[in-house]
N, C-alpha and C. Protein backbone atom coordinates (compact mmCIF):
# COMPACT_ATOMS: atom_id res chain seq x y z
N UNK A 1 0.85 -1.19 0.00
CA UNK A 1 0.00 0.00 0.00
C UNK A 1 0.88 1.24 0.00
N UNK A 2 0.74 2.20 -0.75
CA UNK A 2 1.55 3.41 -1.34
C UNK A 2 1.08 4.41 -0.12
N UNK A 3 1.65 5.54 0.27
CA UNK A 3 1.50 6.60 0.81
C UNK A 3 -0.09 7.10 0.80
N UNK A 4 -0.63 7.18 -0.40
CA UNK A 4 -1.74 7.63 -0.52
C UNK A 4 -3.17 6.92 0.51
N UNK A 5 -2.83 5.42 -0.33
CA UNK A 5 -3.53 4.32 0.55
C UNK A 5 -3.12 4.24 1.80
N UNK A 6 -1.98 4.36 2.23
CA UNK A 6 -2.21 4.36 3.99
C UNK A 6 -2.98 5.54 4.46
N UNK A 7 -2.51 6.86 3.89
CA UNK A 7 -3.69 8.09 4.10
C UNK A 7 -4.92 7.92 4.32
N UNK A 8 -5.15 7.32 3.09
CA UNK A 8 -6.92 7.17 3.13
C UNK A 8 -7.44 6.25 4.08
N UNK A 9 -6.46 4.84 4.61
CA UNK A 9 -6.91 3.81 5.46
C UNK A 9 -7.14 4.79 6.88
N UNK A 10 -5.95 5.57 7.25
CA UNK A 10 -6.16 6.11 8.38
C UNK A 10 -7.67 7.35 8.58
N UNK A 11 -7.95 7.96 7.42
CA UNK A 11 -9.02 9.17 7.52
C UNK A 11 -9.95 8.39 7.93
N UNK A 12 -10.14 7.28 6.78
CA UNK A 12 -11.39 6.75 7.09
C UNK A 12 -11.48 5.94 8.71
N UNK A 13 -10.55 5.69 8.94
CA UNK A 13 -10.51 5.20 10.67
C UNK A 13 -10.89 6.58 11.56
N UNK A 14 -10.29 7.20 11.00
CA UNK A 14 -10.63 8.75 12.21
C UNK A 14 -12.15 8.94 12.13
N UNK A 15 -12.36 8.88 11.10
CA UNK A 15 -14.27 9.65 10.99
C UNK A 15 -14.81 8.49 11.36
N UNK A 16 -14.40 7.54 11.49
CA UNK A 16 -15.60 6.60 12.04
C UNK A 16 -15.63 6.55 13.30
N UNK A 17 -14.68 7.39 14.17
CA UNK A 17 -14.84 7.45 15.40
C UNK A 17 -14.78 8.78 15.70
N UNK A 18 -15.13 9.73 14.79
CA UNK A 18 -15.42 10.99 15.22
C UNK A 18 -14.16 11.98 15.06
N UNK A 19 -13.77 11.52 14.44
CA UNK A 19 -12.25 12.26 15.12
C UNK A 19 -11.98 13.79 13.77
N UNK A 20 -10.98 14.70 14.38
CA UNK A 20 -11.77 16.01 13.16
C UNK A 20 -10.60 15.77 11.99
N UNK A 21 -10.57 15.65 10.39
CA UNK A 21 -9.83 15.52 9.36
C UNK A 21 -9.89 17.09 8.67
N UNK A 22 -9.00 17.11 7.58
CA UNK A 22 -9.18 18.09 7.31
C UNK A 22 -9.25 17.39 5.47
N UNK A 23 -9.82 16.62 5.11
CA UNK A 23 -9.25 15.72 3.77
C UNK A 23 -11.16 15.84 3.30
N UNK A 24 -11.18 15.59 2.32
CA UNK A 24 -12.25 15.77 1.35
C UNK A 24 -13.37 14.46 2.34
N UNK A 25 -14.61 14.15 2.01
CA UNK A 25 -15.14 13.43 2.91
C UNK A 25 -15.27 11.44 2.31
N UNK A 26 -14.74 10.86 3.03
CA UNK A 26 -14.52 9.01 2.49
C UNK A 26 -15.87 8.34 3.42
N UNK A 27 -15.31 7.48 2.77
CA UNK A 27 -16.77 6.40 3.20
C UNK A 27 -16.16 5.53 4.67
N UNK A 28 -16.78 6.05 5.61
CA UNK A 28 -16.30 5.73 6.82
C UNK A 28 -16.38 4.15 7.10
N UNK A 29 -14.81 3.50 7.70
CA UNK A 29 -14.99 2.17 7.82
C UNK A 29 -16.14 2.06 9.21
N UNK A 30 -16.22 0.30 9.43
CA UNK A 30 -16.58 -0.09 10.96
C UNK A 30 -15.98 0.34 11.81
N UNK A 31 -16.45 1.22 13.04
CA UNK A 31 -15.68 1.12 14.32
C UNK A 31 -15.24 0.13 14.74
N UNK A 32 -13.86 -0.38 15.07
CA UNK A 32 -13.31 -1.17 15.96
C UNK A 32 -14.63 -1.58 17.41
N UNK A 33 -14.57 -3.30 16.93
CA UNK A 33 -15.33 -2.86 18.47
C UNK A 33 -14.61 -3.03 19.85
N UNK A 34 -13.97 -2.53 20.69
CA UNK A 34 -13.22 -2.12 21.83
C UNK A 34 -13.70 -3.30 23.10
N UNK A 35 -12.80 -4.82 22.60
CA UNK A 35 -13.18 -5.87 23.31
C UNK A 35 -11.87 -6.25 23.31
N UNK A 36 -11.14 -7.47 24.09
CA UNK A 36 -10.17 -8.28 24.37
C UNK A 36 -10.75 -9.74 23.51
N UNK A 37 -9.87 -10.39 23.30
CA UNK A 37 -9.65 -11.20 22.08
C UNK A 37 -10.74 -12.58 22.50
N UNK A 38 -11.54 -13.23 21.91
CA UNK A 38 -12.49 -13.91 22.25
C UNK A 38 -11.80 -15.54 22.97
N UNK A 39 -12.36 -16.04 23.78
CA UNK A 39 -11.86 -17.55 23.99
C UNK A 39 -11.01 -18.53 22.68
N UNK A 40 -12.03 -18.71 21.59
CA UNK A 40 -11.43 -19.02 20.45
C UNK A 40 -10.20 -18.27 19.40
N UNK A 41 -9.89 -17.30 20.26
CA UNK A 41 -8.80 -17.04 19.73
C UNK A 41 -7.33 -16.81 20.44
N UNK A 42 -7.87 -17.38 21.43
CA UNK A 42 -6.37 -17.19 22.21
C UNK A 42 -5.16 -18.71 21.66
N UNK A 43 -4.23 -18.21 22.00
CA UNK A 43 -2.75 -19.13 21.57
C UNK A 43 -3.23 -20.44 22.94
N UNK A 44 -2.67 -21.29 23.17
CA UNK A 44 -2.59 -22.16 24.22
C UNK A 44 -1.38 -22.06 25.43
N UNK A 45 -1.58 -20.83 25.69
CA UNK A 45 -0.32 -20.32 26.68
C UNK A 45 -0.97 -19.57 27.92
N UNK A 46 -0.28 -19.71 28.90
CA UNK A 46 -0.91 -19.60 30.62
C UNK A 46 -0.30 -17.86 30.45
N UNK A 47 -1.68 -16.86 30.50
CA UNK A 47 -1.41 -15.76 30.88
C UNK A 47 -0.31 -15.08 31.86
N UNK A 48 -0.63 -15.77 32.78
CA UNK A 48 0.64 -15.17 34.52
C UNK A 48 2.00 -15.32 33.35
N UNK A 49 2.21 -16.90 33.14
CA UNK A 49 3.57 -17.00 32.37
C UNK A 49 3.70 -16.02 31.21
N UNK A 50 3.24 -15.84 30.32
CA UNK A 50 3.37 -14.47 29.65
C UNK A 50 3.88 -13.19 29.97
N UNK A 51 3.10 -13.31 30.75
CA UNK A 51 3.66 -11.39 31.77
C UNK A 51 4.81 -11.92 32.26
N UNK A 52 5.21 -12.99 33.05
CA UNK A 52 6.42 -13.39 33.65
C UNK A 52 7.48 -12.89 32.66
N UNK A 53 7.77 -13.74 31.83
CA UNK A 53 8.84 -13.79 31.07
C UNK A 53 8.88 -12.62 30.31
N UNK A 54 7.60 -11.50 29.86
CA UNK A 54 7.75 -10.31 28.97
C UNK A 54 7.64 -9.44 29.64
N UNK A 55 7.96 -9.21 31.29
CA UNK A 55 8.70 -8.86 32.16
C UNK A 55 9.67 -8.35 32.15
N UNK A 56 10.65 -9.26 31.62
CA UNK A 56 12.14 -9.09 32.01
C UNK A 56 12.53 -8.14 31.20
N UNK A 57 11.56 -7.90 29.88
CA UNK A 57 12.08 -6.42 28.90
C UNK A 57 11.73 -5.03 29.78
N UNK A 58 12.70 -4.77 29.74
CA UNK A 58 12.45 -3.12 30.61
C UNK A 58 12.11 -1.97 29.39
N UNK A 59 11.70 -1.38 30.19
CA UNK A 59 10.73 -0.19 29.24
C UNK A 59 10.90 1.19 29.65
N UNK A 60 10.79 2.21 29.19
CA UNK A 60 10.39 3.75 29.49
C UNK A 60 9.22 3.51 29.61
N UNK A 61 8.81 5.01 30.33
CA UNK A 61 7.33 4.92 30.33
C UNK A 61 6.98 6.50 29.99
N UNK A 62 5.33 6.45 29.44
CA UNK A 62 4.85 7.90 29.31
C UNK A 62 3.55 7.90 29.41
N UNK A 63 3.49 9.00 29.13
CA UNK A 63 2.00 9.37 29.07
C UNK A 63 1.52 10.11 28.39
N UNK A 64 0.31 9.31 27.91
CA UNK A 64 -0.01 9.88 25.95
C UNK A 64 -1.44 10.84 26.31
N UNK A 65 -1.37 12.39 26.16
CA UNK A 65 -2.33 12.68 26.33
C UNK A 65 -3.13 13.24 25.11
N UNK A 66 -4.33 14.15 25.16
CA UNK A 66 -4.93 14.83 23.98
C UNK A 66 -5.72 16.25 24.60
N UNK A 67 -5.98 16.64 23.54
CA UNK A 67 -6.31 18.23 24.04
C UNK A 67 -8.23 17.96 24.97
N UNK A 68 -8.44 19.27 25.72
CA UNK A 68 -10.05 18.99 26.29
C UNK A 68 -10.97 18.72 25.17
N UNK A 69 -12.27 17.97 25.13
CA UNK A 69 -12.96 17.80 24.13
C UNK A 69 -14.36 18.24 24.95
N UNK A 70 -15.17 17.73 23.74
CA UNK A 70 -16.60 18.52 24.60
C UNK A 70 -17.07 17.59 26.08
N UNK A 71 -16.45 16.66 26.20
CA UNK A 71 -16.88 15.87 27.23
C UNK A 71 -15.81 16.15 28.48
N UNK A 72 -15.20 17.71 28.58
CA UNK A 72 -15.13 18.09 29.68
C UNK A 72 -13.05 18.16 29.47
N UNK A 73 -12.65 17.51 30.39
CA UNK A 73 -10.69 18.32 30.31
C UNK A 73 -9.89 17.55 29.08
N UNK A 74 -9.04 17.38 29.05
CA UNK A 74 -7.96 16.47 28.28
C UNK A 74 -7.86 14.83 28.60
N UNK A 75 -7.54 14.51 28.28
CA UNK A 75 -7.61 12.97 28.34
C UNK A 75 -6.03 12.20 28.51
N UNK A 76 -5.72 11.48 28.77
CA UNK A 76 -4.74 11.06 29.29
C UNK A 76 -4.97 10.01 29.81
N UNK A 77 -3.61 8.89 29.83
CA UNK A 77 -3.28 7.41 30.00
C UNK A 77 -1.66 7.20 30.49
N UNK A 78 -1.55 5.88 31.15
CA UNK A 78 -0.04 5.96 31.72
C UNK A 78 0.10 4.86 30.29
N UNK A 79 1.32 5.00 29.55
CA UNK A 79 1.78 4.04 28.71
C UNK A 79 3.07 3.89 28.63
N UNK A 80 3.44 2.35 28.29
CA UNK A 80 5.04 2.08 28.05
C UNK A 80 5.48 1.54 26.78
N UNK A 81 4.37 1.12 26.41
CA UNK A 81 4.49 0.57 24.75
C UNK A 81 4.85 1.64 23.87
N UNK A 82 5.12 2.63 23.99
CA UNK A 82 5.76 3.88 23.03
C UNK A 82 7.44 3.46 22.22
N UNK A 83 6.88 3.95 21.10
CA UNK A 83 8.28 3.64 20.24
C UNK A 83 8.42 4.82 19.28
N UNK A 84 9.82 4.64 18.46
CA UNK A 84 10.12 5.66 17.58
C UNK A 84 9.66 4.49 16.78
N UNK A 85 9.22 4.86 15.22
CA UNK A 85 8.87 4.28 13.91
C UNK A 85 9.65 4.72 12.98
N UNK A 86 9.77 5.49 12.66
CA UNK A 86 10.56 6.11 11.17
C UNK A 86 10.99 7.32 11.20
N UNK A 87 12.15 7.30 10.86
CA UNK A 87 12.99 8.77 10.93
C UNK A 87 12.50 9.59 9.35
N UNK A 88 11.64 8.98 8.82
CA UNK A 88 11.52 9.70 7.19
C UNK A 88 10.37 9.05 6.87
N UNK A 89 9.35 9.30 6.70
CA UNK A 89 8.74 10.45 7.36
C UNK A 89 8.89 10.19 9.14
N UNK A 90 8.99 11.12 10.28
CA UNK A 90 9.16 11.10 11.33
C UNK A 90 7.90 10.47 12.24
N UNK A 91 7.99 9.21 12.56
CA UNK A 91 6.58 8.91 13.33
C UNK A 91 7.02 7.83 14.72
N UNK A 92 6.10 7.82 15.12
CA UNK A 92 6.27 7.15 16.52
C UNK A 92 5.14 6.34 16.75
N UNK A 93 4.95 5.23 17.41
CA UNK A 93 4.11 4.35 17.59
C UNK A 93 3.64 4.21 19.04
N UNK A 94 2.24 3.58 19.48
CA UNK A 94 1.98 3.06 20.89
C UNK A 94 1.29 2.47 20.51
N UNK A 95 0.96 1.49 21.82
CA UNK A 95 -0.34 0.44 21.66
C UNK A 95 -1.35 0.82 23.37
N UNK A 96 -2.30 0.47 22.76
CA UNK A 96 -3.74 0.98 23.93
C UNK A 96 -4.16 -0.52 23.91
N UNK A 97 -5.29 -0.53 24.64
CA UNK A 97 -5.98 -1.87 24.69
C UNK A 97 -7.11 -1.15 24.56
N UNK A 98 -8.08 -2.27 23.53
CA UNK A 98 -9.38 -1.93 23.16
C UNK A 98 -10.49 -1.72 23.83
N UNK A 99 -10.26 -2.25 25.42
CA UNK A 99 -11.14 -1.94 26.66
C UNK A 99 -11.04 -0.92 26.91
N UNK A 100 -9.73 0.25 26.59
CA UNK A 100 -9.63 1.43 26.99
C UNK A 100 -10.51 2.68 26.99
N UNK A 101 -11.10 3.33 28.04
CA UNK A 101 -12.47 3.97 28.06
C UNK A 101 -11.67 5.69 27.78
N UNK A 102 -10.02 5.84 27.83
CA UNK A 102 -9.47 6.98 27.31
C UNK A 102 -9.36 6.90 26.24
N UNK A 103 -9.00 5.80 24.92
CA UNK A 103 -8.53 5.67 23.89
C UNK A 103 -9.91 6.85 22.84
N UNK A 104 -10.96 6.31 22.94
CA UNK A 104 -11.94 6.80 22.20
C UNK A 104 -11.59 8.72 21.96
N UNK A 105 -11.48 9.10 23.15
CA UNK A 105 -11.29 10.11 22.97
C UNK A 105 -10.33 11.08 22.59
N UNK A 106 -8.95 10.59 22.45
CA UNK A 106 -7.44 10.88 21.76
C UNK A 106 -8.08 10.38 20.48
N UNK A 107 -8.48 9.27 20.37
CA UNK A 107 -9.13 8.96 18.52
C UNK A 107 -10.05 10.46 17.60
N UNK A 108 -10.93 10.80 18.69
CA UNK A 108 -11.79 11.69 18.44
C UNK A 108 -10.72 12.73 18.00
N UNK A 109 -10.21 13.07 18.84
CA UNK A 109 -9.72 14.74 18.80
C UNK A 109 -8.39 14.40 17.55
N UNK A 110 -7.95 13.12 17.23
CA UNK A 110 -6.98 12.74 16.27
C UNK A 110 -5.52 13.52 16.53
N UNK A 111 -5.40 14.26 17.54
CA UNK A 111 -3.64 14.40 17.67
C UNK A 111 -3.64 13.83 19.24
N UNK A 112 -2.12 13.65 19.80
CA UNK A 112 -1.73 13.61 21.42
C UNK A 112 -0.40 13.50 21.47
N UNK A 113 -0.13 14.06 22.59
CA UNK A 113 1.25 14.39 23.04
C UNK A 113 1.52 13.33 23.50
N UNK A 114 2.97 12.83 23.93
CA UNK A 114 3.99 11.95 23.78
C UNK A 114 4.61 12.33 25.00
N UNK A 115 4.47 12.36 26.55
CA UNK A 115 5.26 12.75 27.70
C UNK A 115 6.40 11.73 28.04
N UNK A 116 7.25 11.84 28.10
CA UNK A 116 8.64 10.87 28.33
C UNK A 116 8.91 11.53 29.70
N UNK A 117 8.25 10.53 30.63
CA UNK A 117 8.63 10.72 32.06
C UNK A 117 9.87 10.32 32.51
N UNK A 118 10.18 10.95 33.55
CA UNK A 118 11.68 11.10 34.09
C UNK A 118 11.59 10.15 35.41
N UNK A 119 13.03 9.83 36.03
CA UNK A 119 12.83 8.95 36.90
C UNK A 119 12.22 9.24 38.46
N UNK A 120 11.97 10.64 38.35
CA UNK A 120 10.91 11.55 40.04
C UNK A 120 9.62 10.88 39.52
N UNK A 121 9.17 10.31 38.19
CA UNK A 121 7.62 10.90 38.43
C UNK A 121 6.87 9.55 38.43
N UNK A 122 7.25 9.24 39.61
CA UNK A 122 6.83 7.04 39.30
C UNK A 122 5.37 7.50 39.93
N UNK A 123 5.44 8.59 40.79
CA UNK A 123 3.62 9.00 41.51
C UNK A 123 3.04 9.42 40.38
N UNK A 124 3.25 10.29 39.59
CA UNK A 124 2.46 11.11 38.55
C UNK A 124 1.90 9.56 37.57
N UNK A 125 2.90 8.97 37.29
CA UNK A 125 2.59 7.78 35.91
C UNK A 125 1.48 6.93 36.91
N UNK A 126 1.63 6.70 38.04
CA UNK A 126 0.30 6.16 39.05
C UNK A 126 -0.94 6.68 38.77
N UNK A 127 -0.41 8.05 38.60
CA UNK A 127 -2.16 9.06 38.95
C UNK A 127 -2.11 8.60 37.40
N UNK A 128 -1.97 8.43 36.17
CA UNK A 128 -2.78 7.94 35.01
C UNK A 128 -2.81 6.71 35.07
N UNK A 129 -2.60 5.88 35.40
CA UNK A 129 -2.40 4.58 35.15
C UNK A 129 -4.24 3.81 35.85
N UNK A 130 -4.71 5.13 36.38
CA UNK A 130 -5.97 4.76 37.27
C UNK A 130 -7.17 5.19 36.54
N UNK A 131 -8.27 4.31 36.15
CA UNK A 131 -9.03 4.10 35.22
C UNK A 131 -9.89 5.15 36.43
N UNK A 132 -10.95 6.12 35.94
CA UNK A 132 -12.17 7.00 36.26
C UNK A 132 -11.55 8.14 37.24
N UNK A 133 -10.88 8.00 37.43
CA UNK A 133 -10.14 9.35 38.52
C UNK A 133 -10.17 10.43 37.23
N UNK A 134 -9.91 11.69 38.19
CA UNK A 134 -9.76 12.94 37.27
C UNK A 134 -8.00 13.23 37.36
N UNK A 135 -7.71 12.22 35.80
CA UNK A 135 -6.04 12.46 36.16
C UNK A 135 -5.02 13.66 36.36
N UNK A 136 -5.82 14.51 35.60
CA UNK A 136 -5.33 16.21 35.83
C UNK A 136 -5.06 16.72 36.99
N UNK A 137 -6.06 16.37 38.11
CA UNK A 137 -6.53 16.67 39.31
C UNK A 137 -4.95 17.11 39.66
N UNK A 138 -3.88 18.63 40.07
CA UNK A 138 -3.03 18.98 41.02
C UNK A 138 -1.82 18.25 39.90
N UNK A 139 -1.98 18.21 37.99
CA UNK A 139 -1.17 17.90 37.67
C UNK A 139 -0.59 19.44 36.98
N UNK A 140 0.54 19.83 36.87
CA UNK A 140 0.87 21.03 35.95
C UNK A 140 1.26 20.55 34.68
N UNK A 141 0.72 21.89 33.76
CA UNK A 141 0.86 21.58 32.31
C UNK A 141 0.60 22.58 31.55
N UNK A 142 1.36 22.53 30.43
CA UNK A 142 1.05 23.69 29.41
C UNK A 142 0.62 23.18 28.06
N UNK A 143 0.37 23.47 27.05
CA UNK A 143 -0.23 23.10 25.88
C UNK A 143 0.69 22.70 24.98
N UNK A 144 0.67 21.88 24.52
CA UNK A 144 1.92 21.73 23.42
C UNK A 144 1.60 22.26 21.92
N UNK A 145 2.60 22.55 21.06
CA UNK A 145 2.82 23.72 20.28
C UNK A 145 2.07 23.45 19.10
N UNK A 146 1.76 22.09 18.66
CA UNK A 146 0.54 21.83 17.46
C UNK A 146 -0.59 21.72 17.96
N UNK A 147 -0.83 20.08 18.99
CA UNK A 147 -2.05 19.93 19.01
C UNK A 147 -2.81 20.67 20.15
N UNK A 148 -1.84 21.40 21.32
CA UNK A 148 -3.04 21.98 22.07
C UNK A 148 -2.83 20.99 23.34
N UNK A 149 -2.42 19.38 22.95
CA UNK A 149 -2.44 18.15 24.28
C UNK A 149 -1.40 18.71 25.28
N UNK A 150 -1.83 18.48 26.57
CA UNK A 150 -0.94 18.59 27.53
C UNK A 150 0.15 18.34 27.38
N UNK A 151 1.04 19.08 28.02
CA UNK A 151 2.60 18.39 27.81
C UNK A 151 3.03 18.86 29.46
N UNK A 152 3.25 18.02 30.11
CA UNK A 152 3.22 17.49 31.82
C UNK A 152 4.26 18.33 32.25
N UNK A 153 4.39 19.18 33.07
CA UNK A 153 5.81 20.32 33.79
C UNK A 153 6.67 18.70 33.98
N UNK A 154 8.00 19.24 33.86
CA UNK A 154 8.58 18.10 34.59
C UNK A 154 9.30 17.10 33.33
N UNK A 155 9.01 16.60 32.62
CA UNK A 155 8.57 15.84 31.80
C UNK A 155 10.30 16.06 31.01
N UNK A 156 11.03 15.02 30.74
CA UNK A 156 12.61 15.70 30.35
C UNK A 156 11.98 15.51 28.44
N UNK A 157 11.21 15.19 27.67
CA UNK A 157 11.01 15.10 26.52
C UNK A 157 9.39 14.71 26.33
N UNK A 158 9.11 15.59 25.41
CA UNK A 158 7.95 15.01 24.95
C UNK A 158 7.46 15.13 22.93
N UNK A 159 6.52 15.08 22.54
CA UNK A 159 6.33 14.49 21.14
C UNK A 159 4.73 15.02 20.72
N UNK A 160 4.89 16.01 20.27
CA UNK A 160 3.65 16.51 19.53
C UNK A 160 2.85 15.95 18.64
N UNK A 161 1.92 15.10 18.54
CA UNK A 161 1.67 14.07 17.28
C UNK A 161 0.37 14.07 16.39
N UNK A 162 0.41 13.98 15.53
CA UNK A 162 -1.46 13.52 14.43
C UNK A 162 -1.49 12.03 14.09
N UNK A 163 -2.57 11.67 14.62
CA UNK A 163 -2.77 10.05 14.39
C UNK A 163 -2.65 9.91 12.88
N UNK A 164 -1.68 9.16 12.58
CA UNK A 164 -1.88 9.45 11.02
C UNK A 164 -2.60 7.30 10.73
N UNK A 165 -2.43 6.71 11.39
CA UNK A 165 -2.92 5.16 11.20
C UNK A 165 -2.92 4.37 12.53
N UNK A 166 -4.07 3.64 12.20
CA UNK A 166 -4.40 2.91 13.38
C UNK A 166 -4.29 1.25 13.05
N UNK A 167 -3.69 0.28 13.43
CA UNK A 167 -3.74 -1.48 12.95
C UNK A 167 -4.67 -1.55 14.83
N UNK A 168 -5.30 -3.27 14.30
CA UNK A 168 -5.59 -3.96 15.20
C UNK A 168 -4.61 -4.83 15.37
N UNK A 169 -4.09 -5.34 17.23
CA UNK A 169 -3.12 -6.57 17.04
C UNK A 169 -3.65 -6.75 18.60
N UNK A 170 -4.46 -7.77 18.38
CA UNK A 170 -4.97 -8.77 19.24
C UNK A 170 -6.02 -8.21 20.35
N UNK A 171 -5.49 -7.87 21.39
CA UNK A 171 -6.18 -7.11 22.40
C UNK A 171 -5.91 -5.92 22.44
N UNK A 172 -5.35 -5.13 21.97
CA UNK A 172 -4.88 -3.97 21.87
C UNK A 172 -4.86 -3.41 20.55
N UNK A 173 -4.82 -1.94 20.17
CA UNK A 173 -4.69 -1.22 19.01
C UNK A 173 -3.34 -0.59 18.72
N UNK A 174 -2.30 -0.45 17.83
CA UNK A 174 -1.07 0.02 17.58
C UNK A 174 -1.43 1.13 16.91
N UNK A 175 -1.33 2.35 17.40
CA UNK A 175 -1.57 3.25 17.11
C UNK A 175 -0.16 4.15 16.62
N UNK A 176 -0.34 4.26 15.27
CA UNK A 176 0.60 4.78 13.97
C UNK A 176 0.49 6.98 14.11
N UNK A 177 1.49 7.82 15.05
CA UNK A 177 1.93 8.88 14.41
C UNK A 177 2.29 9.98 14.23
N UNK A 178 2.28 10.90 13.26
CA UNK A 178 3.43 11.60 12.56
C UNK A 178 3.60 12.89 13.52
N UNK A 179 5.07 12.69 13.69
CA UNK A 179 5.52 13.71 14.62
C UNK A 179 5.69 15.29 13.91
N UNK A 180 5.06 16.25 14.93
CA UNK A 180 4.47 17.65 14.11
C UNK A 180 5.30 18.78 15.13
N UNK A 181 5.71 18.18 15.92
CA UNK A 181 6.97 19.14 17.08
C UNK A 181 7.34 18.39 17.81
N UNK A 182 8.46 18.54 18.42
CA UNK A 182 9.26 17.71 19.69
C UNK A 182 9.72 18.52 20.32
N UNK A 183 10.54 18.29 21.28
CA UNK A 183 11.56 18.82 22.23
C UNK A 183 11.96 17.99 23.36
N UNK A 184 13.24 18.47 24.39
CA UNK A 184 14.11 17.91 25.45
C UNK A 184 14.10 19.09 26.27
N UNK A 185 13.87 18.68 27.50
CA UNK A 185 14.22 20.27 28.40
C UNK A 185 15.26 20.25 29.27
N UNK A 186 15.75 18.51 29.28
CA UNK A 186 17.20 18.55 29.95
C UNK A 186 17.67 17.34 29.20
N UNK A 187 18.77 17.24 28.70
CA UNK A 187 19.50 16.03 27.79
C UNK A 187 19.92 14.78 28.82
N UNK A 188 20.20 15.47 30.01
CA UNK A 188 20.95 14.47 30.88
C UNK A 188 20.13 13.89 32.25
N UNK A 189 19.01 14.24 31.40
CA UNK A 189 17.76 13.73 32.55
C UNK A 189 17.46 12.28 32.63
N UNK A 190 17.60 11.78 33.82
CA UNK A 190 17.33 9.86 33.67
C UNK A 190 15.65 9.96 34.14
N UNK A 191 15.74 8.81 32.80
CA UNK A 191 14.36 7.66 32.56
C UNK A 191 13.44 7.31 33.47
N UNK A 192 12.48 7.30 33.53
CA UNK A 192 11.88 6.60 34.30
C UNK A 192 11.58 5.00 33.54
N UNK A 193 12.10 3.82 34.43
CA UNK A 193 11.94 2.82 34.03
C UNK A 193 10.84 1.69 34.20
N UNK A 194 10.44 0.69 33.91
CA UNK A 194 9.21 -0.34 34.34
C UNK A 194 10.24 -1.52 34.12
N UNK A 195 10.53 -2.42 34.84
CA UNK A 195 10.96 -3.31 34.78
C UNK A 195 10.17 -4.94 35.80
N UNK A 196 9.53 -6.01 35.18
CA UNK A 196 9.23 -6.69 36.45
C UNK A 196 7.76 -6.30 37.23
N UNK A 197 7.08 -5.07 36.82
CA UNK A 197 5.95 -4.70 37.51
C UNK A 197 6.45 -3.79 38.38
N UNK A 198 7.85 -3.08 38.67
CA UNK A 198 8.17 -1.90 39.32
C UNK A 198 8.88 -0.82 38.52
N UNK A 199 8.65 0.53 39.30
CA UNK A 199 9.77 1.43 38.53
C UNK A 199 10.97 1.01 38.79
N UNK A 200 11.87 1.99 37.97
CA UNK A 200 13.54 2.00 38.23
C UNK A 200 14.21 3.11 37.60
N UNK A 201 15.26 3.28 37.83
CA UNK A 201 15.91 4.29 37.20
C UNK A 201 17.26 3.43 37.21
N UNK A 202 17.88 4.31 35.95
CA UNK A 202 19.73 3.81 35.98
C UNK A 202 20.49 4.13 36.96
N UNK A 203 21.81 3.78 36.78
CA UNK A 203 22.32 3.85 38.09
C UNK A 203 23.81 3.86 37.07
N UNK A 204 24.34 5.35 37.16
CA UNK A 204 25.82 5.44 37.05
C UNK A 204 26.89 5.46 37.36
């Protein structure tokens, strides 16, 4: 699929969940329906052991937010599945899970910021990581420079973004995109890490 065709795969994913385009009007696909993978489709492998062993990969962590929508502040999630994708065109990747009752609404509004938490903020990545709380609640933040999404005080890097494509992969959605501003506010700032089901930081 050429440039064009991934374009169009992604618009038509945005308008079917509301989300605002600025592209001539397509024939909107099915909404994803926002479930975990049915009995008949699971592999024959013991969940606990899964997490055990995909554990031992240590991770950064962040937090992917989006600007207020009509259903009241900004939206926001704790995530570690964040990646760089392609240096040409510049994009970055995450994955959500389809149960996610924040995802809908970063879909809607179609951009979100990219917070690359530092190794102080293992409380802050708590306060998102908690499904119906008001995660904002006593958080500081300023707007980031395209979409408007929070970008967290504190925060040693973060990633201005437009959903440019969305894949399904299993229980979760991999969410495809294109970076529209960045920045670092300290180079020599350490990570906040997830390793095992705890934080961590390096140690020099």
């Amino acid at each position: 699929m050429g440039h064009a065709g991934m374009a169009a795969t992604a618009v038509r994913y945005l308008r079917s969940v509301g989300a605002r385009t600025t592209t001539a009007p397509v024939v909107a696909l099915p909404r994803p329906q926002l479930r975990a993978v049915g009995d008949d489709e699971r592999a024959p492998l013991d969940r606990g052991e899964f997490r055990r062993v995909l554990g031992n990969f240590a991770t950064g962590v962040t937090v992917i937010t989006s600007p207020p929508d009509e259903d009241g502040g900004p939206a926001g999630f704790a995530c570690q599945s964040f990646a760089s994708l392609s240096l040409d065109p510049p994009l970055v990747s995450f994955m959500v899970a389809r149960t996610s009752t924040t995802w809908p609404r970063i879909a809607r509004a179609g951009v979100f910021c990219v917070n690359i938490l530092g190794a102080d903020q293992g409380e802050l990545c708590r306060g998102f990581a908690v499904s119906g709380a008001d995660k904002f609640a006593g958080v500081a933040y300023d707007a980031a420079p395209v979409s408007g999404s929070p970008r967290l005080a504190g925060a040693p890097a973060w990633v201005d973004c437009t959903i440019q494509a969305v894949h399904t992969g299993g229980d979760h959605l991999i969410v495809v995109g294109r970076v529209d501003a960045l920045g670092a506010t300290a180079d020599d700032a350490d990570p906040l890490l997830f390793h095992r089901g705890t934080f961590g930081r390096f140690t020099r």
